[in-house]
Protein backbone atom coordinates (compact mmCIF):
# COMPACT_ATOMS: atom_id res chain seq x y z
CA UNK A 1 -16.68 -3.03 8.47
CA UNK A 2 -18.52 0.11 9.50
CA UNK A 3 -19.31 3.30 8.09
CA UNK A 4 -16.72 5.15 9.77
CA UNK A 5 -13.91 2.89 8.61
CA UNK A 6 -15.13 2.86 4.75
CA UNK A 7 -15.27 6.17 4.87
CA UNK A 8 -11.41 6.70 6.18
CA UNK A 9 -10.63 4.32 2.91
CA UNK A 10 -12.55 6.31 0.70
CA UNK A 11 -10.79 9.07 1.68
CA UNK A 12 -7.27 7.29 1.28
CA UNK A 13 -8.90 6.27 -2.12
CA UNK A 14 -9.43 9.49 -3.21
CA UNK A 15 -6.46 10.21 -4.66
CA UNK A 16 -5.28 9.24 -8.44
CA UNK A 17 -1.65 8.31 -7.17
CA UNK A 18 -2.95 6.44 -3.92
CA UNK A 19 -4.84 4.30 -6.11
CA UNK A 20 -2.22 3.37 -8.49
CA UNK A 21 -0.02 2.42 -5.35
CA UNK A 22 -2.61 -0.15 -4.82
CA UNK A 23 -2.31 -1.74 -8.25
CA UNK A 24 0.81 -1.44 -8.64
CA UNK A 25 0.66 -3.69 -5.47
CA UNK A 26 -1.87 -5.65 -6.70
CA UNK A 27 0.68 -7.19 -8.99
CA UNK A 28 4.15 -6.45 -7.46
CA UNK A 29 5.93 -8.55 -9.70
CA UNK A 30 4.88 -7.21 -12.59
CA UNK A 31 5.67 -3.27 -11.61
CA UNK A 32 9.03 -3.99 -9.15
CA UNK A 33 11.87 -5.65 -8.95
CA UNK A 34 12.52 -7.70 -5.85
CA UNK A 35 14.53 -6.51 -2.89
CA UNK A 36 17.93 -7.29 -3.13
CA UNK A 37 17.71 -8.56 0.38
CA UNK A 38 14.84 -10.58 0.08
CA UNK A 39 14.45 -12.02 -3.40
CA UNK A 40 10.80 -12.28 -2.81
CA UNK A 41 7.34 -10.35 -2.42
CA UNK A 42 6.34 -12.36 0.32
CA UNK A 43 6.40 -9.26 3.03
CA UNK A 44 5.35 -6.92 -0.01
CA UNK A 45 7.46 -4.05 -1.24
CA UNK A 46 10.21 -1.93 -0.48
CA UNK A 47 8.89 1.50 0.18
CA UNK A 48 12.29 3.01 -1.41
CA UNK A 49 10.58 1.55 -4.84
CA UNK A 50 7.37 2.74 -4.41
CA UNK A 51 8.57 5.82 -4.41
CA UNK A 52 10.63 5.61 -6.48
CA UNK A 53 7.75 4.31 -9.46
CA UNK A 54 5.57 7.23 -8.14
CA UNK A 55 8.28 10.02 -8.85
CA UNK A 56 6.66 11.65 -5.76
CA UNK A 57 9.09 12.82 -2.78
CA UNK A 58 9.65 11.03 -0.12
CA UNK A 59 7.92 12.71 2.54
CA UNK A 60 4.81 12.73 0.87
CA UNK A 61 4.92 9.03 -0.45
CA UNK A 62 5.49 8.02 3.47
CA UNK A 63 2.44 10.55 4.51
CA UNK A 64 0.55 8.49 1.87
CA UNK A 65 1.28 4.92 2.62
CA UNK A 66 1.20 6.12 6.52
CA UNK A 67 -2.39 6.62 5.83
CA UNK A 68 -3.08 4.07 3.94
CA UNK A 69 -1.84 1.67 6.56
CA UNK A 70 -3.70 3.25 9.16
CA UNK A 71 -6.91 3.07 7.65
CA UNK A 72 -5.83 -0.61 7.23
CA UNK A 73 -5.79 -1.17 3.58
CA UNK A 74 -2.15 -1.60 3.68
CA UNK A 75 0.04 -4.21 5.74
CA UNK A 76 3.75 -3.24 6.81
CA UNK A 77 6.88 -5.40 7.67
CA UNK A 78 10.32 -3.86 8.72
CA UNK A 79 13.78 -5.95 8.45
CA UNK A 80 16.22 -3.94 9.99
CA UNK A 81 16.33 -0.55 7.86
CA UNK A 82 13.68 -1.56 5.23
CA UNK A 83 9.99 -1.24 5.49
CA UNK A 84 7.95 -3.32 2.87
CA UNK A 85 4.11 -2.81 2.33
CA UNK A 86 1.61 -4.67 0.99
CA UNK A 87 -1.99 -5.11 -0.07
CA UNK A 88 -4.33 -6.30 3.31
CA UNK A 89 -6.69 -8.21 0.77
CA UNK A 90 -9.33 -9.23 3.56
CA UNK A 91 -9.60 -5.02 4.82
CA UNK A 92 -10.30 -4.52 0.97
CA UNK A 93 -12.99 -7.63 0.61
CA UNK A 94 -14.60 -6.13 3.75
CA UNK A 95 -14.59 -2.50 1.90
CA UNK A 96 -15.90 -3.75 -1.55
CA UNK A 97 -18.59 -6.00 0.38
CA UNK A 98 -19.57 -2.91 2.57
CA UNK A 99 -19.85 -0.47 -0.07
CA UNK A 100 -21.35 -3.00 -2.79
C-alpha cells in the first residue's frame, strides 16, 4: 500500500454512512436478507439492499459504493441486472497495516 492509496480510503472513510456500509458488510447476514436469486452472500450484496438499509437515494448510494470500489476497498460482481458488493478484506489488511 502507498500513501496515495490510503489516503483515497481515508477519504472514502470519511463519511459516517460510508462506514456503516462497511459493517453492515462486515456481517451481511446479520443486516440483509439474501438475494432471492442467489440464496447466498458468497458474491456479497445486492446493491438494491444497501440502499435500501441506508435510506439514502439511489444516485448517491451508487456515487458512494462507486468510490468505494475504486479506491479498492470494495469488490463487485454483476449477474445479469444485479450488482452485488462486498468487503475486499486483503485492500483493508493492507490499509490497517499501513496506517498502524
Amino acid at each position: 500500500m502507498n500513501l496515495k492509496t490510503a489516503t483515497e480510503i481515508g477519504k472514502c472513510l470519511s463519511n459516517q454512512t460510508r462506514v456503516q456500509i462497511m459493517e453492515w458488510l462486515k456481517d451481511p447476514e446479520k443486516h440483509f436478507p439474501p438475494h432471492e436469486t442467489l440464496k447466498h452472500f458468497n458474491d456479497g450484496v445486492c446493491v438494491t439492499y444497501i440502499q435500501e438499509k441506508a435510506g439514502l437515494s439511489q444516485s448517491t448510494i451508487s456515487t458512494y459504493l462507486t468510490n468505494m470500489e475504486k479506491c479498492g476497498i470494495l469488490i463487485s460482481t454483476r449477474y445479469g441486472k444485479w450488482s452485488y458488493l462486498k468487503r475486499n478484506e486483503d485492500t483493508i489488511k493492507a490499509y490497517i497495516n499501513f496506517i498502524s
